[in-house]
C-alpha atoms as a PDB file:
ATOM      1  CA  UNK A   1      -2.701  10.013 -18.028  1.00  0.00           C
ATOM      2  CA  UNK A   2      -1.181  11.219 -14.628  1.00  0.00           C
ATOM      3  CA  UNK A   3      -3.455   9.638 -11.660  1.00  0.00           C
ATOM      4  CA  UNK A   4      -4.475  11.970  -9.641  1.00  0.00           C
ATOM      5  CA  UNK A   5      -4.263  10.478  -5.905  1.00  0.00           C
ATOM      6  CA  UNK A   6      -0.613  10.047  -6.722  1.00  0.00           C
ATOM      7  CA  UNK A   7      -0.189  13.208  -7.729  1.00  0.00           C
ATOM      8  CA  UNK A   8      -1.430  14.239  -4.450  1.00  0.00           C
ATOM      9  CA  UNK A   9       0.698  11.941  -2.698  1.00  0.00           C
ATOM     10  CA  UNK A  10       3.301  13.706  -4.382  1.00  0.00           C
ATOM     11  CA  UNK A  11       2.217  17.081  -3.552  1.00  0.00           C
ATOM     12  CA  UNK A  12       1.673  15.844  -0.037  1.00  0.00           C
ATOM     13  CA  UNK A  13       5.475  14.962   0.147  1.00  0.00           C
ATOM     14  CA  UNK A  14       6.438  17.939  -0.823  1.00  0.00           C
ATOM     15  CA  UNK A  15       4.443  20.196   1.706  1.00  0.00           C
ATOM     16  CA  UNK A  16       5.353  17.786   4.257  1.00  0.00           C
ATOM     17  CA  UNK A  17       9.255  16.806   3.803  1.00  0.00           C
ATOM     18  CA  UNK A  18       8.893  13.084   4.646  1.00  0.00           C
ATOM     19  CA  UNK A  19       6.923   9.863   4.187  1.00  0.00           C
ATOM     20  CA  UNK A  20       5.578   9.986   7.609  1.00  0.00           C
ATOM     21  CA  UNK A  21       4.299  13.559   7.820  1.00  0.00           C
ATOM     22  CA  UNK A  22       2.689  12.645   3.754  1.00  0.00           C
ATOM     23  CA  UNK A  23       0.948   9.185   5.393  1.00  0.00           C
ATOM     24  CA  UNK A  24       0.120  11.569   8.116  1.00  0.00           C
ATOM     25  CA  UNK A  25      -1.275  14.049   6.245  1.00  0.00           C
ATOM     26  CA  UNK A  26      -3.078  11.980   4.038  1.00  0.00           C
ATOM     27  CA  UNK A  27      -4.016   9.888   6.849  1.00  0.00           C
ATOM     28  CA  UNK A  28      -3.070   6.436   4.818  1.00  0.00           C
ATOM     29  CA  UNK A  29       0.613   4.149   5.777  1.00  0.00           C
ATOM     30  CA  UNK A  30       3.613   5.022   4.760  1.00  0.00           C
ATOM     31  CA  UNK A  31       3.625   1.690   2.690  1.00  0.00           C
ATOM     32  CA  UNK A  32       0.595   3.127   0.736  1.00  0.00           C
ATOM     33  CA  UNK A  33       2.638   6.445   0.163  1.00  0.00           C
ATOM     34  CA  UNK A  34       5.325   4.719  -1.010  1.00  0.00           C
ATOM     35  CA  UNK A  35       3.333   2.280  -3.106  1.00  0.00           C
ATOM     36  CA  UNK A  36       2.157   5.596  -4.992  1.00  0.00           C
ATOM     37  CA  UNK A  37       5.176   6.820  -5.199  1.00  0.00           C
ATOM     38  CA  UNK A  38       6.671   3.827  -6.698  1.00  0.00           C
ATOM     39  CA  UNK A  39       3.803   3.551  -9.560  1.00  0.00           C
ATOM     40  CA  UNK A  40       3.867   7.379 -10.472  1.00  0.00           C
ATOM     41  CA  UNK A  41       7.726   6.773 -11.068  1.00  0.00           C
ATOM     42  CA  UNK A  42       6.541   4.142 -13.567  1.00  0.00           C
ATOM     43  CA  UNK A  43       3.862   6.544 -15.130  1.00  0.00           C
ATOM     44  CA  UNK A  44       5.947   9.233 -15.641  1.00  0.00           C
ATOM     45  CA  UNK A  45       9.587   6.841 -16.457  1.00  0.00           C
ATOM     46  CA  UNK A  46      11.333   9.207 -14.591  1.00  0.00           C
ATOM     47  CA  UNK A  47      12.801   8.859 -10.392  1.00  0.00           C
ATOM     48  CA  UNK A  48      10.957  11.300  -8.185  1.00  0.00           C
ATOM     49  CA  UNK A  49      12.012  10.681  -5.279  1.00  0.00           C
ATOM     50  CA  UNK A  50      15.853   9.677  -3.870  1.00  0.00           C
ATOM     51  CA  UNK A  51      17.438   8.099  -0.760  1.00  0.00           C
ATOM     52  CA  UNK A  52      18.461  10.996   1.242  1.00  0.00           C
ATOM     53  CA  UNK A  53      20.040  10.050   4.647  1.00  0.00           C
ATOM     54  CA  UNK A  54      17.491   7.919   6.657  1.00  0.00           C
ATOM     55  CA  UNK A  55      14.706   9.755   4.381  1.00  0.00           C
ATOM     56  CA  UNK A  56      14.069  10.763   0.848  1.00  0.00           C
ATOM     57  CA  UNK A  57      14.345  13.715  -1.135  1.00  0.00           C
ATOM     58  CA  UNK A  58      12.846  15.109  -4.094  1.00  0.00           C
ATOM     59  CA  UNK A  59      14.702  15.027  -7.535  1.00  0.00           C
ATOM     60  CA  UNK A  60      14.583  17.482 -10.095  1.00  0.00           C
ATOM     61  CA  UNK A  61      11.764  15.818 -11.781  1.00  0.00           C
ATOM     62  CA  UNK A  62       9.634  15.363  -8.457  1.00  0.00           C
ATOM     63  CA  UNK A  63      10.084  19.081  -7.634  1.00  0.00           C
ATOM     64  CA  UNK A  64       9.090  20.151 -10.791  1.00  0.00           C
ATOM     65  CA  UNK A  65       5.941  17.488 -11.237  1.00  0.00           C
ATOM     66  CA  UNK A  66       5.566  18.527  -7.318  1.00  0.00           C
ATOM     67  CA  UNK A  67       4.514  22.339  -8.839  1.00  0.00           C
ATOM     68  CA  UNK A  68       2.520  21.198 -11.634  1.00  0.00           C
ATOM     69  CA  UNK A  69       0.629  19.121  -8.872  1.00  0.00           C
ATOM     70  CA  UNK A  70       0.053  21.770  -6.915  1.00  0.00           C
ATOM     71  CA  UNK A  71      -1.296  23.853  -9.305  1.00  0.00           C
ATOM     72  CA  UNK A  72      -3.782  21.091 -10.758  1.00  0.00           C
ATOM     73  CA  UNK A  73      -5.513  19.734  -7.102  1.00  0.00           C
ATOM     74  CA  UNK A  74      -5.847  23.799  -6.771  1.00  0.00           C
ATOM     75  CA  UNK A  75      -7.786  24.077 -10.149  1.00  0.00           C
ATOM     76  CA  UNK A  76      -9.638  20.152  -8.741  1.00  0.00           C
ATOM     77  CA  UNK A  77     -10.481  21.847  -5.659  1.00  0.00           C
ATOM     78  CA  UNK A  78     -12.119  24.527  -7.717  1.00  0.00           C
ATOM     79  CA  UNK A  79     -13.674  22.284  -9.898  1.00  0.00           C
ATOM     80  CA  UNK A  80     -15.064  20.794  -6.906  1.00  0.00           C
ATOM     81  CA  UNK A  81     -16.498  24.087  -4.951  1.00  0.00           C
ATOM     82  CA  UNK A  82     -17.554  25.309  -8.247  1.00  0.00           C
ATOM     83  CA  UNK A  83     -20.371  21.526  -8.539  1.00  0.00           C
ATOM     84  CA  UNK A  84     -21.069  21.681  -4.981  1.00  0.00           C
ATOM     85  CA  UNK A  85     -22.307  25.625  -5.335  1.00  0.00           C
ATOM     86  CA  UNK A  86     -24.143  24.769  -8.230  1.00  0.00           C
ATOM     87  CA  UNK A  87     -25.749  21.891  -6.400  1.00  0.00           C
ATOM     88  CA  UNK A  88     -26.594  23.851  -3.750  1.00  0.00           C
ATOM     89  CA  UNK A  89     -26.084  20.792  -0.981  1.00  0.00           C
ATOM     90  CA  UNK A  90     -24.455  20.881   2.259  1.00  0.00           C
ATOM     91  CA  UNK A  91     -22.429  17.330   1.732  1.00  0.00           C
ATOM     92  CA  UNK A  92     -19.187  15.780   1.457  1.00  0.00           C
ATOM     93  CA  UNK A  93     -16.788  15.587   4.401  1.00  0.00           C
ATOM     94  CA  UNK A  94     -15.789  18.647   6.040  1.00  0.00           C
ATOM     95  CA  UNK A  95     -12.223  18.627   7.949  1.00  0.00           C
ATOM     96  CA  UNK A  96     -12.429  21.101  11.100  1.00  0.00           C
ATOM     97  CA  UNK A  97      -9.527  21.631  14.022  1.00  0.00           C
ATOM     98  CA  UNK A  98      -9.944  24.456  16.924  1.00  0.00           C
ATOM     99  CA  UNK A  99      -7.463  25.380  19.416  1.00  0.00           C
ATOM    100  CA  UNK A 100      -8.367  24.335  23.026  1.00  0.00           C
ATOM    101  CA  UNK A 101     -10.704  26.727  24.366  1.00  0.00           C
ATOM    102  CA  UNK A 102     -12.654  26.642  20.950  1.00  0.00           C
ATOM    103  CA  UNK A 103     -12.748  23.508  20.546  1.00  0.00           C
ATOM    104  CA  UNK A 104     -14.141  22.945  24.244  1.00  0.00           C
ATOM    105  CA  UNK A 105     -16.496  26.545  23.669  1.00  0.00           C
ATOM    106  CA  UNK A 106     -17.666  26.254  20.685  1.00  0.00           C
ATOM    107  CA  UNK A 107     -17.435  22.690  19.002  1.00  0.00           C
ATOM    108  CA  UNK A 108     -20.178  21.124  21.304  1.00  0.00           C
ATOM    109  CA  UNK A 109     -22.918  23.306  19.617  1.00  0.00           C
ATOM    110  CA  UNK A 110     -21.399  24.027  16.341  1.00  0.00           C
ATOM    111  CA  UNK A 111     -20.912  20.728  15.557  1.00  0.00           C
ATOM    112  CA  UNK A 112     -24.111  19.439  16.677  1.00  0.00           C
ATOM    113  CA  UNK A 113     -26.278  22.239  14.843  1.00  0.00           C
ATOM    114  CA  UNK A 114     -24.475  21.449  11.324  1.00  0.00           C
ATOM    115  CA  UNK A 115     -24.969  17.510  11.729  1.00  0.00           C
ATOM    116  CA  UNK A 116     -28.550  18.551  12.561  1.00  0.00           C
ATOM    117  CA  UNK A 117     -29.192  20.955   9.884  1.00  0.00           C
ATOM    118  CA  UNK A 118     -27.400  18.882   7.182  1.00  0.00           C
ATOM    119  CA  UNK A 119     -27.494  15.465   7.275  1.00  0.00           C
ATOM    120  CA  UNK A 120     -25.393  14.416   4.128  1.00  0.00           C
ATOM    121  CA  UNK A 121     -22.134  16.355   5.846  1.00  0.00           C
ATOM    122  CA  UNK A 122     -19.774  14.332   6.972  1.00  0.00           C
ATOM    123  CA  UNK A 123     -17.893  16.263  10.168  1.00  0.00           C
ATOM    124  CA  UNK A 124     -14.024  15.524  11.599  1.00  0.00           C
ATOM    125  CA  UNK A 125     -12.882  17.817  14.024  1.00  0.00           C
ATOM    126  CA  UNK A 126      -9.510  18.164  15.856  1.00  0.00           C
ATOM    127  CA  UNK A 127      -7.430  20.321  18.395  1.00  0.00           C
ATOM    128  CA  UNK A 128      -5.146  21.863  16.713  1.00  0.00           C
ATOM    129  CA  UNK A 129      -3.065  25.263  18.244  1.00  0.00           C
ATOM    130  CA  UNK A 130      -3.785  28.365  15.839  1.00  0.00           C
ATOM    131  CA  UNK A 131      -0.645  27.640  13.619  1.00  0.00           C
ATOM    132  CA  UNK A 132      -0.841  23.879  13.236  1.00  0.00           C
ATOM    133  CA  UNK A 133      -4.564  24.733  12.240  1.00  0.00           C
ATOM    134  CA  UNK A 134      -3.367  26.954   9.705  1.00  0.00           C
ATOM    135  CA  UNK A 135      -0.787  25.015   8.246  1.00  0.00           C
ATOM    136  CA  UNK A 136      -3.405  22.349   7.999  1.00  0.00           C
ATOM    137  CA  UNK A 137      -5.391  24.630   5.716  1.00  0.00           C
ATOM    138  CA  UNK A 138      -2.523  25.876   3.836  1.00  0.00           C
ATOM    139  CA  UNK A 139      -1.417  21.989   2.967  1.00  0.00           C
ATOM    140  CA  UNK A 140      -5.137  20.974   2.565  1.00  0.00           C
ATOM    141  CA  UNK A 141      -5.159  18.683   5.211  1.00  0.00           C
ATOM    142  CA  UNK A 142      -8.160  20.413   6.618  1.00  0.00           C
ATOM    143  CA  UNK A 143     -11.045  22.700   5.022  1.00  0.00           C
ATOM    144  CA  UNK A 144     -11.374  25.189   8.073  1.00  0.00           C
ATOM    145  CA  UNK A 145      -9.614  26.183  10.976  1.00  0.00           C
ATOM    146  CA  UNK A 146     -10.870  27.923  13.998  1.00  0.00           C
ATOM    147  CA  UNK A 147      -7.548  30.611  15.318  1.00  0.00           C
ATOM    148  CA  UNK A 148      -6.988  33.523  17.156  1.00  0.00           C
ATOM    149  CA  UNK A 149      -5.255  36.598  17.611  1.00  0.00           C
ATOM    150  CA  UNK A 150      -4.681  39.005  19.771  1.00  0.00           C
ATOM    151  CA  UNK A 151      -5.871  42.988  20.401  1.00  0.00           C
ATOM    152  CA  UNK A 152      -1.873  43.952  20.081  1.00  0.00           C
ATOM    153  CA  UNK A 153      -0.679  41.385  18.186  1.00  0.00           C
ATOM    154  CA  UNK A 154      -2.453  40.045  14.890  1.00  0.00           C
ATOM    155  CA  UNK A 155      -1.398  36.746  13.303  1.00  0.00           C
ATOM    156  CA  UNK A 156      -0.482  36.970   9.648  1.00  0.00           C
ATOM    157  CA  UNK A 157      -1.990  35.034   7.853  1.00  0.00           C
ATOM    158  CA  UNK A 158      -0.437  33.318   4.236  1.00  0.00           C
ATOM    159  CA  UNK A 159      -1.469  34.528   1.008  1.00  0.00           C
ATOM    160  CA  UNK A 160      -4.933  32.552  -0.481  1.00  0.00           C
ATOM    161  CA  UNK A 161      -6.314  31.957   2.783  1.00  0.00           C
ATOM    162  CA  UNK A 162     -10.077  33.984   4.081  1.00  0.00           C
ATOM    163  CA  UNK A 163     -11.213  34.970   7.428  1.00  0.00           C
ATOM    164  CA  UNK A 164     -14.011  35.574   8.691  1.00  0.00           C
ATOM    165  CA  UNK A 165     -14.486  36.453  12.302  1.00  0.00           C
ATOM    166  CA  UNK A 166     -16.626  34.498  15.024  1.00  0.00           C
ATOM    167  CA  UNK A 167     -16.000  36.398  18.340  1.00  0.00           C
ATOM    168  CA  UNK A 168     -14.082  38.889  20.173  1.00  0.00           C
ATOM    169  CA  UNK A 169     -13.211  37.155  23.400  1.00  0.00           C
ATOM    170  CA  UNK A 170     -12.621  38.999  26.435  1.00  0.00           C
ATOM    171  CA  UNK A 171      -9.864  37.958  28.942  1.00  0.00           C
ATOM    172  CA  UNK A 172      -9.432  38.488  32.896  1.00  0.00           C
ATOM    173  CA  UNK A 173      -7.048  37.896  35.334  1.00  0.00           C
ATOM    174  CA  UNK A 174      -7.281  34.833  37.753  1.00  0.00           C
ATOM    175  CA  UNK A 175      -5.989  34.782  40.672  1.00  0.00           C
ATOM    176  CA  UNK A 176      -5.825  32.479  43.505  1.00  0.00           C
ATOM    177  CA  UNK A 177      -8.935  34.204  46.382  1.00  0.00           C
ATOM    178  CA  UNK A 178      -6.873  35.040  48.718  1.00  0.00           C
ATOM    179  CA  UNK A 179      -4.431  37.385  46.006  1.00  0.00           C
ATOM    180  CA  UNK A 180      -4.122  41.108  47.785  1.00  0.00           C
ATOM    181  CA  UNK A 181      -5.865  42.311  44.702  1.00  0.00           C
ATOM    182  CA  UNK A 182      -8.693  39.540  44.406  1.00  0.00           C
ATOM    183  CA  UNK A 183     -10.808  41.976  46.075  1.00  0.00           C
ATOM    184  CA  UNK A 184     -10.492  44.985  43.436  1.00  0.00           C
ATOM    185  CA  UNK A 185     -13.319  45.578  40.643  1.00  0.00           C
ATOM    186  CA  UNK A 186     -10.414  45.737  38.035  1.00  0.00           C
ATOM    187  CA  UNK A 187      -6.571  45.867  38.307  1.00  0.00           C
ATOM    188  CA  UNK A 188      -3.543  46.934  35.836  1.00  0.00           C
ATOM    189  CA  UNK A 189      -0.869  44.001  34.874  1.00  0.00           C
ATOM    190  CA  UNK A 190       1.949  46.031  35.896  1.00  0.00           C
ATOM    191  CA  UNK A 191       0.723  45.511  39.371  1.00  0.00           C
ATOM    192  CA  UNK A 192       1.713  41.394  39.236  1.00  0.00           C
ATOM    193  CA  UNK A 193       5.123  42.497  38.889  1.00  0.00           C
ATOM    194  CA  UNK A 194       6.306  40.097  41.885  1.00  0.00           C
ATOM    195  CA  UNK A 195       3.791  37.452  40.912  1.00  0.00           C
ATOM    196  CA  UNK A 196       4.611  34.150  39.375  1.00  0.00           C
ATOM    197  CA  UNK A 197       2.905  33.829  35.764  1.00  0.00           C
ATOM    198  CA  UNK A 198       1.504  29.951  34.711  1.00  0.00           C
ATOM    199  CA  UNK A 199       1.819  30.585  30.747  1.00  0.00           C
ATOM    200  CA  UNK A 200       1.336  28.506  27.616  1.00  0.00           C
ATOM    201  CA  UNK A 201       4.185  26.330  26.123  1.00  0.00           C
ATOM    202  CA  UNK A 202       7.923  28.212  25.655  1.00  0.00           C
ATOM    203  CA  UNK A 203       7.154  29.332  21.459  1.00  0.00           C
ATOM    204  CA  UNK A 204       3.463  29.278  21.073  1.00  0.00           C
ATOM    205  CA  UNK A 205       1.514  32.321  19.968  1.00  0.00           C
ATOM    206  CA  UNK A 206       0.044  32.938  22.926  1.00  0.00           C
ATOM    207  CA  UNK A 207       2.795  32.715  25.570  1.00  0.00           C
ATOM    208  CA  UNK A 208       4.812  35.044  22.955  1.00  0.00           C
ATOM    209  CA  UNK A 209       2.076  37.104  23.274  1.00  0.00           C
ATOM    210  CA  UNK A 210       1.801  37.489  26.627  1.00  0.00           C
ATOM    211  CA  UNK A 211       5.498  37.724  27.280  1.00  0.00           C
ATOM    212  CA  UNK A 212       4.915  40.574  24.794  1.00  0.00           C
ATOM    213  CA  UNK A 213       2.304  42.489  26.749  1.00  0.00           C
ATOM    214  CA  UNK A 214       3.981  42.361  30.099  1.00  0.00           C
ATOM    215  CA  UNK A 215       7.303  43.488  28.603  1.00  0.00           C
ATOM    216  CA  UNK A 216       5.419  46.400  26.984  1.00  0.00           C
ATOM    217  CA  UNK A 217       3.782  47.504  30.503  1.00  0.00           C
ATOM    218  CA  UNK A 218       7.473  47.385  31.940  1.00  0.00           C
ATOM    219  CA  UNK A 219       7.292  43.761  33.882  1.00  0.00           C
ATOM    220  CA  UNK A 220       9.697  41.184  33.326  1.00  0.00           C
ATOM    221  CA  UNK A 221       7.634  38.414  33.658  1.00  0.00           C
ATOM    222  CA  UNK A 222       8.290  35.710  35.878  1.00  0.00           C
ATOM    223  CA  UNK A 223       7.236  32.815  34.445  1.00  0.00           C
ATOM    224  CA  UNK A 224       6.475  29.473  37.080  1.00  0.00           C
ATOM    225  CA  UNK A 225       4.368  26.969  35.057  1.00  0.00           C
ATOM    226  CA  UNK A 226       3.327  26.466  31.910  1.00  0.00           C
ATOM    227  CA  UNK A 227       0.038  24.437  30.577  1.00  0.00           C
ATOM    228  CA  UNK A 228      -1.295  24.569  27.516  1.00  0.00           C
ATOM    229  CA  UNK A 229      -4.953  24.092  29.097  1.00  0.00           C
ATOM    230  CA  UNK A 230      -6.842  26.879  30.633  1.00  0.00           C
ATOM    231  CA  UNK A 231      -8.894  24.466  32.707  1.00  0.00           C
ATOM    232  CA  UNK A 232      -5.148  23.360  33.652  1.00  0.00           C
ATOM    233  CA  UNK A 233      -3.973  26.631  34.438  1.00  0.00           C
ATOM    234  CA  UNK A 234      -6.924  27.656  36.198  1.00  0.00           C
ATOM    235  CA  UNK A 235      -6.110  24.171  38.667  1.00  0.00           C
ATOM    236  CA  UNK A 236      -2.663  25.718  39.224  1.00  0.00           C
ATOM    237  CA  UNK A 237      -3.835  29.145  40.373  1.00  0.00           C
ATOM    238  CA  UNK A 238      -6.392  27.332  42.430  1.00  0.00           C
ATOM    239  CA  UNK A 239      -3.201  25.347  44.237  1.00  0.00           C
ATOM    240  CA  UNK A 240      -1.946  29.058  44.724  1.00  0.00           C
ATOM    241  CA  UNK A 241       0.905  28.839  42.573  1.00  0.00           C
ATOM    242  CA  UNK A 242       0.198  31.933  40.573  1.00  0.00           C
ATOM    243  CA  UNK A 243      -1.758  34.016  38.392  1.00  0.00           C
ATOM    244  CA  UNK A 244      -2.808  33.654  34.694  1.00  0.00           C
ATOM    245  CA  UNK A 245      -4.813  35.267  31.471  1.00  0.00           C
ATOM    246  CA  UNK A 246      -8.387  33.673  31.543  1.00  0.00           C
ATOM    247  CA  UNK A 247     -10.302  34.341  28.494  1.00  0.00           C
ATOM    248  CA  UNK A 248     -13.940  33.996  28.725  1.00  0.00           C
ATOM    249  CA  UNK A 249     -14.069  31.673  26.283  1.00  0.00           C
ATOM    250  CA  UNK A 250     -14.319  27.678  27.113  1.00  0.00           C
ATOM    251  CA  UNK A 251     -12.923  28.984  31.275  1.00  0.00           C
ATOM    252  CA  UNK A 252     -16.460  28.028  32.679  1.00  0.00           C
ATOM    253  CA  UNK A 253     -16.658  26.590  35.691  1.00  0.00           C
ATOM    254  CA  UNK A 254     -13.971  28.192  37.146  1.00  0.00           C
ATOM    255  CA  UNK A 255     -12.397  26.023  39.836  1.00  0.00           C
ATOM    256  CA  UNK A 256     -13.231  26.765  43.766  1.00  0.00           C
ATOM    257  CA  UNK A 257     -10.885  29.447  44.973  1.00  0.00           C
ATOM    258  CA  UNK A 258     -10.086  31.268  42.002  1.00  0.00           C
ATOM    259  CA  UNK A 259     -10.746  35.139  41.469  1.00  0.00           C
ATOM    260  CA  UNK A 260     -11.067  36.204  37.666  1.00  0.00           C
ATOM    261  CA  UNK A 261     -10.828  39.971  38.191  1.00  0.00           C
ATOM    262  CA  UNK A 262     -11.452  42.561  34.442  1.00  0.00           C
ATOM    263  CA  UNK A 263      -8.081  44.259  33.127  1.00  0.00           C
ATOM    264  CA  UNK A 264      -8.218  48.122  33.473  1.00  0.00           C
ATOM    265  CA  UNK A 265      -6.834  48.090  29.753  1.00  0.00           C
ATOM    266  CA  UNK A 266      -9.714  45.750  28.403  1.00  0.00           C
ATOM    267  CA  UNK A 267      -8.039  42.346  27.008  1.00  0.00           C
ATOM    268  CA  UNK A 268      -9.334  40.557  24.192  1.00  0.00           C
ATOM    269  CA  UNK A 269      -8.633  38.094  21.385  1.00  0.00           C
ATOM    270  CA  UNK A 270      -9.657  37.844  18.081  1.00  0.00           C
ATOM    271  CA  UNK A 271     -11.273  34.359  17.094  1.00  0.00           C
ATOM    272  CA  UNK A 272     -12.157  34.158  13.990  1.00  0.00           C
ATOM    273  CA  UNK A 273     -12.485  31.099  11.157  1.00  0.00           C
ATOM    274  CA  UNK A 274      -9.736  30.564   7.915  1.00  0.00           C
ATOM    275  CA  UNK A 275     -10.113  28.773   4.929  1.00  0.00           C
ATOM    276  CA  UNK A 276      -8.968  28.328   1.392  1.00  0.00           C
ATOM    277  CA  UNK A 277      -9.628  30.894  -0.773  1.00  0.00           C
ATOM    278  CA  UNK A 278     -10.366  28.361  -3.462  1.00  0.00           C
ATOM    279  CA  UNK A 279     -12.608  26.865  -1.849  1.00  0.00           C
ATOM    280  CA  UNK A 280     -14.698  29.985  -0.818  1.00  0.00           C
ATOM    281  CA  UNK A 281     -17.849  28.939  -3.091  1.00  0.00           C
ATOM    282  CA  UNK A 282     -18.099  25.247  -1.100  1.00  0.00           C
ATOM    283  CA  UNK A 283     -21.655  25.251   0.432  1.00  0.00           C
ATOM    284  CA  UNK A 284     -20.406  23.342   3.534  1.00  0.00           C
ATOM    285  CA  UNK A 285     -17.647  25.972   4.186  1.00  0.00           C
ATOM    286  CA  UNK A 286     -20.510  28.777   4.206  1.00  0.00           C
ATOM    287  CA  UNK A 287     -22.763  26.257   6.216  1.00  0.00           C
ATOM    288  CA  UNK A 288     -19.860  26.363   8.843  1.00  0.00           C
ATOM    289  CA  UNK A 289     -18.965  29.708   8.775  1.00  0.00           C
ATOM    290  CA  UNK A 290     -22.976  30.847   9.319  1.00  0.00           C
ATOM    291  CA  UNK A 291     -22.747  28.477  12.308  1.00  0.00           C
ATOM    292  CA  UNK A 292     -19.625  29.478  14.033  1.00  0.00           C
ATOM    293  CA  UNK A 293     -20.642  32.591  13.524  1.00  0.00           C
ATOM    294  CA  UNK A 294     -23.845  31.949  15.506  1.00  0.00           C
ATOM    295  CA  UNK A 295     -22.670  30.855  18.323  1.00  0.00           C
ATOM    296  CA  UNK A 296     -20.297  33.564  19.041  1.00  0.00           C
ATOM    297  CA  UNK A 297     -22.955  36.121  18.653  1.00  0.00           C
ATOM    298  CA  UNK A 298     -24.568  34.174  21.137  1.00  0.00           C
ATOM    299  CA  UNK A 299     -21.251  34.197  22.904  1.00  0.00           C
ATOM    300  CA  UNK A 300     -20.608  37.678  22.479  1.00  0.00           C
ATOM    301  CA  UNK A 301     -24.032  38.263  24.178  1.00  0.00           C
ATOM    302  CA  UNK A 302     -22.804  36.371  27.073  1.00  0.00           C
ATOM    303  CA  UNK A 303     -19.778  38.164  27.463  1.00  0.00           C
ATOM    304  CA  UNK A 304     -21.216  41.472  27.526  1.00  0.00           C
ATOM    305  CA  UNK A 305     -23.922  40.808  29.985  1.00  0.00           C
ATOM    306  CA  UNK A 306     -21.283  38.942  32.442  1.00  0.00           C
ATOM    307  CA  UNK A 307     -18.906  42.221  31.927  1.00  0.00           C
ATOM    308  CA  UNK A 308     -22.151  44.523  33.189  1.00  0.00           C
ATOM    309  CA  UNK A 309     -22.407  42.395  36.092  1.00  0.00           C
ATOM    310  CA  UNK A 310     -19.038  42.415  37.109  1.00  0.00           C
ATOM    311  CA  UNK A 311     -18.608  46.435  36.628  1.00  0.00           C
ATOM    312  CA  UNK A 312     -21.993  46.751  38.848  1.00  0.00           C
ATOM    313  CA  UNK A 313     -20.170  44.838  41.061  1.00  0.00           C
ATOM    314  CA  UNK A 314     -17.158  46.945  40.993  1.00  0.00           C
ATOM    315  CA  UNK A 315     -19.033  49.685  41.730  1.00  0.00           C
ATOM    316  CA  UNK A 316     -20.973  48.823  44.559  1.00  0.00           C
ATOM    317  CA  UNK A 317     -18.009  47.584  46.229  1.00  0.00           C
END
């Protein structure tokens, strides 16, 4: 009988490419994943596995016992959602990530309201950018990631994956104080043509994003820094060395001498929470879903009452 933490070893070097990103993955050596490797050969009598370069490579047989893996810790992960619904219990270990802002917004009380609420759960969180977190999810190294989008551009998501959303996060400008247009109750991006941009790392969603926006408002952005922090970015425009997108979420307290002034075109991202669609009927999934979905209608509140204040204050200037 095939075992079946080899055959996820298996399946793990397959959706990973390598011994180190399987160990990784797995979070185990690369000894122990090639220990595995070395007895399923034996089970099955066949090689899986051959020297390729400094690495390995699959053979004909691993590739093909690769998709019959697949397909069986699928129907196990089933198996599994399928006992814990009909148990009813929040338990078992739940694998979380969040990008940045999440993780620094949200985490904190999520986090602490599940461990309160359900004992037996077992939490590990990470910070994880939107598409590592997904690819976690898609190779099952995590259970449920916390990404984003934005209002004019969506991120598409793979087949068998669920959303559900937690929060649509509004985003300002900030600018250092003394900016000609700090004083204004909203402005337009087209007018920070001449102004130096501190952006997110060269590839990730988000500086594509906003490259995206600007372009489509006719600026060619100029871009100065790039940080992959808002708390980081915030310090630059603070050092007046230029302007950047400040979402609501996780920007609190903004740093002396910066202006966060409303778009005239409201901004926002999409945050919302992805997981296996196998694993849909897992009590701790729902459990984590109710909760992050909590907090950003408490969020949401938040937002919407600082947004009143600000256009009062627009007006009576």
């Amino acid at each position: 009988m095939l075992n079946l933490e080899r055959l996820r070893t298996l399946d793990a070097l397959a959706r990973h490419g390598s011994v180190s990103g399987a160990a990784l993955g797995l979070h185990i050596t690369t000894s122990a994943v090639s220990q595995q490797m070395a007895k399923l050969e034996r089970e099955v009598g066949q090689r899986l596995l051959a020297k390729h370069g400094r690495g390995v490579r699959l053979t004909d047989a691993g590739r093909l016992l690769a998709e019959h893996a697949s397909r069986i810790l699928s129907q196990v992960e089933l198996a599994q959602a399928d006992l814990e619904a009909q148990r009813g219990q929040v338990a078992g270990e739940l694998r979380l990530s969040a990008f940045p802002t999440a993780a620094r917004g949200l985490f904190p009380v999520v986090l602490a309201e599940l461990r309160k609420a359900h004992p037996g759960l077992r939490l590990r969180s990470s910070e994880l950018e939107p598409e590592r977190g997904i690819a976690g999810v898609v190779r099952g190294d995590l259970d449920l990631a916390v990404v984003l989008d934005w209002y004019n551009k969506p991120m598409p998501l793979p087949d068998g994956l669920v959303k559900a959303p937690v929060l649509d996060d509004p985003a300002d400008v900030a600018m250092p104080a003394g900016h000609p247009l700090a004083h204004r109750g909203e402005v337009d991006l087209a007018e920070f043509a001449e102004d130096e941009w501190i952006t997110w790392g060269e590839g990730e969603f988000c500086h594509e994003w906003l490259m995206f926006t600007l372009r489509s408002r006719g600026v060619e952005p100029i871009v100065g820094h790039r940080a992959a922090e808002t708390h980081t970015q915030l310090g630059l425009v603070a050092a007046g060395l230029g302007v950047c997108i400040a979402p609501l979420l996780g920007r609190h307290p903004v740093p002396e001498g910066v202006v966060t002034v409303p778009l005239r075109q409201r901004v926002r991202r999409h945050v919302y929470a992805v997981w296996r669609a196998d694993a849909d009927r897992r009590p701790s999934i729902r459990a984590a879903v109710e909760a992050l979905e909590a907090a950003g209608r408490t969020l949401g509140r938040t937002a919407e009452t600082a947004e009143a204040a600000e256009t009062a204050d627009g007006a009576a200037d």
